[in-house]
Protein backbone atom coordinates (compact mmCIF):
# COMPACT_ATOMS: atom_id res chain seq x y z
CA UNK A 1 133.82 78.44 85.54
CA UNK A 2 137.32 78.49 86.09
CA UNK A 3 138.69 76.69 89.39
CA UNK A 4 140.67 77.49 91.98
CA UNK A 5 142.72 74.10 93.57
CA UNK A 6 143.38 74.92 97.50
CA UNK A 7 146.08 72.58 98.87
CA UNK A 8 146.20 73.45 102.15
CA UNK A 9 147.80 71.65 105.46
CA UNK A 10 150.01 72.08 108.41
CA UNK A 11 153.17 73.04 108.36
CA UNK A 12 155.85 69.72 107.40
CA UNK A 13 152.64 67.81 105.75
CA UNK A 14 154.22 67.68 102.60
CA UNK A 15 152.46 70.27 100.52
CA UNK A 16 155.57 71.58 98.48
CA UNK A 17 156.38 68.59 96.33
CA UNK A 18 153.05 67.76 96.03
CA UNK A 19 151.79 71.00 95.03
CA UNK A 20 154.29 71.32 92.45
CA UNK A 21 153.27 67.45 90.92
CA UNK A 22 149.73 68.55 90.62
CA UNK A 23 150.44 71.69 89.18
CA UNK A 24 152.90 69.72 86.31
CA UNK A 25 150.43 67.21 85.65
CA UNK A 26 147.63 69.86 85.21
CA UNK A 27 149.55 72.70 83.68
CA UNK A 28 148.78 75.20 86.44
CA UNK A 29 150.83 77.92 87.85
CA UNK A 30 151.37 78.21 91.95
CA UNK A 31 150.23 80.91 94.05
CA UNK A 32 151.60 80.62 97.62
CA UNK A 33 149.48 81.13 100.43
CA UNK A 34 152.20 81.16 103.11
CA UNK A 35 152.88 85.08 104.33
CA UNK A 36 156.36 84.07 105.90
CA UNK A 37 157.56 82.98 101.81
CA UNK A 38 156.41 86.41 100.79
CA UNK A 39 159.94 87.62 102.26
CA UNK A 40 163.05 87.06 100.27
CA UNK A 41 165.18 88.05 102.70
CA UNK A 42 163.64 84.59 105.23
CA UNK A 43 164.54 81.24 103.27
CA UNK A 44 165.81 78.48 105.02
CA UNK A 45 162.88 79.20 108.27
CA UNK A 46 160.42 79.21 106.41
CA UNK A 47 160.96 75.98 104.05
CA UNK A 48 160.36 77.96 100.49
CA UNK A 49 160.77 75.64 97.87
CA UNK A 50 164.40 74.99 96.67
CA UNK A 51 165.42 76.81 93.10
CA UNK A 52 165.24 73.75 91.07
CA UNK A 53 161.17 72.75 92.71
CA UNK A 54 160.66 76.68 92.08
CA UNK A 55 161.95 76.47 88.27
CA UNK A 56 159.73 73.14 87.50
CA UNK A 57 156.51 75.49 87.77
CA UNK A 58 156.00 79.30 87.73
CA UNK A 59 155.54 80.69 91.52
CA UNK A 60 154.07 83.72 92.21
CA UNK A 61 153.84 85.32 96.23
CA UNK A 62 157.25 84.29 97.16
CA UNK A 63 159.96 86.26 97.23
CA UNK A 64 157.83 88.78 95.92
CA UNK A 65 158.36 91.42 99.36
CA UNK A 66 161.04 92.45 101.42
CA UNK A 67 161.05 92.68 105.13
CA UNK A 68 161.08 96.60 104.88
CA UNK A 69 157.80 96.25 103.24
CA UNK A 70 154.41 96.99 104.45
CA UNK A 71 152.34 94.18 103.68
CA UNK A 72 148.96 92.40 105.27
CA UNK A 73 146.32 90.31 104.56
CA UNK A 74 143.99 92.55 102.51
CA UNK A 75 146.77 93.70 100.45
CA UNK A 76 147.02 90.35 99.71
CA UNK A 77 143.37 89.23 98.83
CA UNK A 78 143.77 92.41 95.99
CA UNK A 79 147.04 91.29 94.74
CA UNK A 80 146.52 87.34 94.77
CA UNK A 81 143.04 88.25 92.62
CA UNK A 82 144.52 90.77 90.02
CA UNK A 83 147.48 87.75 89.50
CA UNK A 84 144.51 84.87 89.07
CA UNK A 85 142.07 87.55 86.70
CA UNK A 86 146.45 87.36 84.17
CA UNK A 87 146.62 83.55 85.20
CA UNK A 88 142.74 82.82 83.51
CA UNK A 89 143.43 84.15 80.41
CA UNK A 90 145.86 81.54 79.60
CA UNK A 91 144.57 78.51 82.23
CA UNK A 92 141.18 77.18 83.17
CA UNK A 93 142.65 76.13 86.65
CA UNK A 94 145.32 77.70 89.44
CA UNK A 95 146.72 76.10 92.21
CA UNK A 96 146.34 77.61 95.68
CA UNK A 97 148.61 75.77 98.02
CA UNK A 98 150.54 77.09 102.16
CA UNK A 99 149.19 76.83 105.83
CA UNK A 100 148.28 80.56 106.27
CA UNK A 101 144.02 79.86 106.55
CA UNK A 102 144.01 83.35 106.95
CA UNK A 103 145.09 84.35 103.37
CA UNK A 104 143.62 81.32 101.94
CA UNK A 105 140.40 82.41 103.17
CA UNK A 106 140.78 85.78 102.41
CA UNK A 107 141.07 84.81 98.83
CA UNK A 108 138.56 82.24 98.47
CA UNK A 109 135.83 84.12 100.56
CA UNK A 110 136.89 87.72 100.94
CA UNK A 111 138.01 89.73 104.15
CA UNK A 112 135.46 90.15 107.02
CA UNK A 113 133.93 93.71 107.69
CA UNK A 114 135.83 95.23 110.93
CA UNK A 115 135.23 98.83 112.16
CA UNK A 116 137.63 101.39 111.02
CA UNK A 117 140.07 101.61 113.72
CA UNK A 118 141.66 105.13 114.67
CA UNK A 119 145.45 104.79 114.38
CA UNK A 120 146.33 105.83 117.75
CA UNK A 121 144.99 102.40 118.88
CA UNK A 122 147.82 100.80 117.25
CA UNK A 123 150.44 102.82 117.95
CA UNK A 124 149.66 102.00 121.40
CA UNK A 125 149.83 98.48 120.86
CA UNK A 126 153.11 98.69 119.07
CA UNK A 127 154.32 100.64 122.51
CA UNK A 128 152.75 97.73 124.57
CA UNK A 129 155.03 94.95 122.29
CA UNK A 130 158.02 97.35 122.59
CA UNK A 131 157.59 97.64 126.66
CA UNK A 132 156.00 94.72 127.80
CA UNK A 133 156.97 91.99 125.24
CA UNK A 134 154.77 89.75 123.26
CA UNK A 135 153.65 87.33 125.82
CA UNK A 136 151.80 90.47 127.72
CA UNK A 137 149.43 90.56 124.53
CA UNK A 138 149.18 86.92 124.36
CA UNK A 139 147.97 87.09 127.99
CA UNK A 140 145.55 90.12 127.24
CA UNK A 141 143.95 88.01 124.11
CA UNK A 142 143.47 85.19 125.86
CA UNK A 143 141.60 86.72 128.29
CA UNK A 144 139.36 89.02 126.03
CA UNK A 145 138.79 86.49 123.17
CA UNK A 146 139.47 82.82 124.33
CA UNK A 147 138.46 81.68 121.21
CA UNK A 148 140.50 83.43 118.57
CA UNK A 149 143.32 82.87 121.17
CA UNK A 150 143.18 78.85 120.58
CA UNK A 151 142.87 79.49 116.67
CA UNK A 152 145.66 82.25 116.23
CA UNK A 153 149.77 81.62 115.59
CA UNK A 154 150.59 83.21 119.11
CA UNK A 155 154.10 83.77 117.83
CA UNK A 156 153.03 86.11 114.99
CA UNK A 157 152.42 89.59 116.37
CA UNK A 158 151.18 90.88 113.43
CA UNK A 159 147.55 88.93 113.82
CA UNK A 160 147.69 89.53 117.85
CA UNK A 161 147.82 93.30 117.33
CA UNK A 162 145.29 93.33 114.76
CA UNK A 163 142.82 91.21 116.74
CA UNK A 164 144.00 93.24 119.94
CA UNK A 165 143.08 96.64 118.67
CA UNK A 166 139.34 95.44 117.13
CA UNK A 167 139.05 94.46 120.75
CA UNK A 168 139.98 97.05 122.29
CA UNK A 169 138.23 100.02 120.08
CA UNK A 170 135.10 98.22 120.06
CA UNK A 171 135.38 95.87 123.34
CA UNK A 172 133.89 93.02 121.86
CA UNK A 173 136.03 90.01 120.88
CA UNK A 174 137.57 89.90 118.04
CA UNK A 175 136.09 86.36 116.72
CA UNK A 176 133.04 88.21 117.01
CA UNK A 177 133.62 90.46 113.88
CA UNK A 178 134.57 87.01 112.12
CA UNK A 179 132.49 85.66 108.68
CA UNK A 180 133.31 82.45 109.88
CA UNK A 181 132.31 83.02 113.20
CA UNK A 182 128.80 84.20 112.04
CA UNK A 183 128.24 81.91 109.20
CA UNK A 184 128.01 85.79 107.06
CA UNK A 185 127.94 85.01 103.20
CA UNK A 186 131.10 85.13 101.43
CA UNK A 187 131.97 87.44 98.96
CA UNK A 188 131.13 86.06 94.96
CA UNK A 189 134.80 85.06 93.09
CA UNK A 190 134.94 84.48 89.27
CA UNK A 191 136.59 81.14 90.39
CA UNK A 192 135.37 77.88 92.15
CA UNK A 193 137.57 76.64 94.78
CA UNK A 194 138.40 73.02 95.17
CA UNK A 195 139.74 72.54 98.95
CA UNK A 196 142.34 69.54 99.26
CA UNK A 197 143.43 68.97 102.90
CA UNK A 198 146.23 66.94 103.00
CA UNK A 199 146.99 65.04 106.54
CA UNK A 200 149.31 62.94 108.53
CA UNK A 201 148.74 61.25 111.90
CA UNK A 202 149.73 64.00 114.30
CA UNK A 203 153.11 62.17 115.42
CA UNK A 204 154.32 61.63 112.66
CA UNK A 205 153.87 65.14 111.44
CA UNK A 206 155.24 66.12 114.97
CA UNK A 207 158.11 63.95 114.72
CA UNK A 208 158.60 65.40 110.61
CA UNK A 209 158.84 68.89 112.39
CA UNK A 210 161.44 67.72 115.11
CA UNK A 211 163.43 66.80 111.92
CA UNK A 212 162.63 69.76 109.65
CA UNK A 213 164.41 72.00 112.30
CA UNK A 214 167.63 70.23 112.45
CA UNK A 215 167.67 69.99 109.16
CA UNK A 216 167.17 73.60 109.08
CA UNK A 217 169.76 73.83 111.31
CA UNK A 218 172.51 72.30 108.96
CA UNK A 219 171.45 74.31 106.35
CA UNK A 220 172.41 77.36 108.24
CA UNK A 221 169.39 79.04 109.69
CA UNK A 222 171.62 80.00 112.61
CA UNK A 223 173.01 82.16 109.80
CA UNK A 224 170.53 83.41 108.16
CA UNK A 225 169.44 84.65 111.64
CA UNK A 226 172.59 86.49 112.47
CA UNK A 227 172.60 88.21 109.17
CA UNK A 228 168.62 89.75 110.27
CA UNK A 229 169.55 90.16 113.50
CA UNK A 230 169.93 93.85 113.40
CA UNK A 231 166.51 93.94 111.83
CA UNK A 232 164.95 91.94 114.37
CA UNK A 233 162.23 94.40 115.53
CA UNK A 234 160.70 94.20 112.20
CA UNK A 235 157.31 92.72 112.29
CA UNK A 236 158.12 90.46 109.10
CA UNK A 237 160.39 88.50 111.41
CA UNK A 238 158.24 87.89 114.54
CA UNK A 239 157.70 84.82 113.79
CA UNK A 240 158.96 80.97 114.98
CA UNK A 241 162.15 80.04 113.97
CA UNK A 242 163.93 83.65 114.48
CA UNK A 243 162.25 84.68 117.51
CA UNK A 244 164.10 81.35 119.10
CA UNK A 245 167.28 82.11 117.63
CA UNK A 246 167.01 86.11 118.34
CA UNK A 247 166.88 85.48 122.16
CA UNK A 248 170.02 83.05 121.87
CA UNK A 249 172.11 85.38 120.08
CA UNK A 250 170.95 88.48 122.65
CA UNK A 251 172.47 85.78 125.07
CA UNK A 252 168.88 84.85 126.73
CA UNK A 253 168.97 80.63 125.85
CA UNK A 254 171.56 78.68 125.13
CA UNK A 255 171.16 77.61 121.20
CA UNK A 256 170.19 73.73 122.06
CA UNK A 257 167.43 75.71 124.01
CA UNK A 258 166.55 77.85 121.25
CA UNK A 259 166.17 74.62 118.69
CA UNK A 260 164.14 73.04 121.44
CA UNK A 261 162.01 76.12 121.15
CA UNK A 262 161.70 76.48 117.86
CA UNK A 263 160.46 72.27 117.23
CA UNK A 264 157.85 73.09 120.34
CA UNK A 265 156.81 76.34 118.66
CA UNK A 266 156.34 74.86 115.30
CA UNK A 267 154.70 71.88 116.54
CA UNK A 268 151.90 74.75 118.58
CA UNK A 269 151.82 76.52 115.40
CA UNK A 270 150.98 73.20 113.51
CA UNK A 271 147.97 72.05 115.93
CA UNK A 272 146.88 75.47 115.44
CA UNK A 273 146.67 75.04 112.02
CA UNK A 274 144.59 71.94 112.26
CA UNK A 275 142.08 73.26 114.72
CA UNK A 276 141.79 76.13 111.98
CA UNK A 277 141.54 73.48 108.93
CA UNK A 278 138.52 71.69 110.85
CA UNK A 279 136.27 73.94 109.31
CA UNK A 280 135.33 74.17 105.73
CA UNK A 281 134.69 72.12 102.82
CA UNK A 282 137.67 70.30 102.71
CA UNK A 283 138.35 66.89 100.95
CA UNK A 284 140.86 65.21 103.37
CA UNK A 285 143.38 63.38 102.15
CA UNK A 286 146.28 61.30 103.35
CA UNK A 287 149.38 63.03 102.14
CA UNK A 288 150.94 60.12 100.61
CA UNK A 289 147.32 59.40 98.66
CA UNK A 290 148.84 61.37 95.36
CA UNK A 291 147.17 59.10 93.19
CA UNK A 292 143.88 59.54 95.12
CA UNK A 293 144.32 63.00 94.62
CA UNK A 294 144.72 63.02 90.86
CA UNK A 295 141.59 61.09 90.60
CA UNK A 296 139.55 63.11 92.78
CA UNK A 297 141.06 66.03 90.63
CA UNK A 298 140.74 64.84 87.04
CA UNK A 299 136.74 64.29 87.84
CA UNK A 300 136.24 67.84 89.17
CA UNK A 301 138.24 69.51 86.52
């Protein structure tokens, strides 16, 4: 059977490079699994890999969407499978490697089975963002699903008005609809996934992300933010490391308040990550293990 490498991790882990070694020494092409790389017009926030890593192997999923575009998880699971039924023609083995669980999991597994929703549920959502801000449906999740609240990127409104509507059409939580949550059966793939988790101790990948943003920083994502302000309603960019820098150039937080912001985000959005990544099959391994790795991976494959 063919397989299906998963290198998954927090954000600032160290997946990038690593990704791109394993795919060289195997001769396998990358599909990301990170929605925020899916977006041309976001680079420097959301860490892409830089042209010369993104020439060394072929890439698929990033850069692939603009902002303007309509875009979610199930279109995703479709897409990322039609790419891998090309990739096997050619390759016994694909690489699978970003933070979004979600998407990876939506791949590997297939999409849980929610009730069809009628769409004047979300409109009224979107009104509720518009009016009474995101932290009015982070309050309302936690409160009506405690448990998908500690598991979900707060920041990301997409997921909180998905989970939010499910809720409130069928008031039941959200988790509740959840494969994982009810151990379900996932859906057969012509592939077999090998899951790679690859770790740090938590401060140092705290103290990697304090870095990551000032180096972001210097590379001009104060920029890059001006030039999508106008756009910033969009739901492509509600999301860490704009969000910060919107509310500083609407005059809100000074920008060494806004950086501040964005390395505490980040570092919220990373321990959510890892409380997501505790379930699973995963084969943990230190992220400076490489050669570990290519053991581990030359027996399975």
């Amino acid at each position: 059977m063919k397989k299906l490498i998963v290198l998954a991790g927090p954000t600032a882990v160290g997946k990038t490079e690593l990704s791109i070694r394993l795919a060289e020494t195997f001769g396998m092409e990358i599909l990301s699994a990170d929605s925020r790389q899916f977006y041309r017009e976001m680079n420097i926030g959301t860490a892409k890999p830089t042209p010369q890593q993104l020439a060394r192997v072929p890439h698929h999923f990033i850069n692939s969407l603009s902002i303007f575009d309509h875009y979610d998880v199930g279109m995703f699971e479709q897409d990322a499978l039609r790419r891998l039924q090309k990739l096997y023609q050619k390759h016994d083995s694909a690489l699978l490697t970003g933070g979004s669980g979600l998407y990876i999991r939506a791949l590997c597994e297939g999409l849980d089975d929610f009730p069809k929703l009628p769409p004047e549920i979300h409109r009224k959502l979107e009104e509720d963002l518009k009016t009474k801000g995101l932290q009015s449906l982070q309050e309302e999740l936690k409160k009506t699903d405690p448990r998908y609240y500690e598991q979900v990127d707060l920041q990301n409104s997409r997921r909180l008005l998905r989970a939010l509507s499910v809720i409130r059409h069928t008031g039941k939580p959200f988790s509740a609809f959840r494969q994982m949550e009810q151990g379900k059966k996932q859906k057969s793939r012509p592939f077999q996934p090998i899951y790679l988790l690859i770790e740090r101790p938590r401060q140092q990948l705290y103290e990697r992300i304090n870095q990551r943003v000032l180096l972001m920083m210097e590379q001009g994502l104060l920029q890059e933010a001006q030039q999508l302000f106008p756009h910033r309603r969009l739901k492509a960019l509600q999301t860490v490391g704009y969000q910060e820098l919107f509310a500083h150039l609407e005059g809100q937080i000074s920008l060494d308040e806004a950086v501040s912001l964005i390395q505490r985000n980040t570092r919220r959005y990373a321990k959510r990550q890892l409380t997501w990544f505790r379930k699973g099959n995963w084969h943990r391994f230190p992220a400076e293990a490489e050669k570990e790795i290519l053991r581990f991976l030359e027996v399975q494959m």
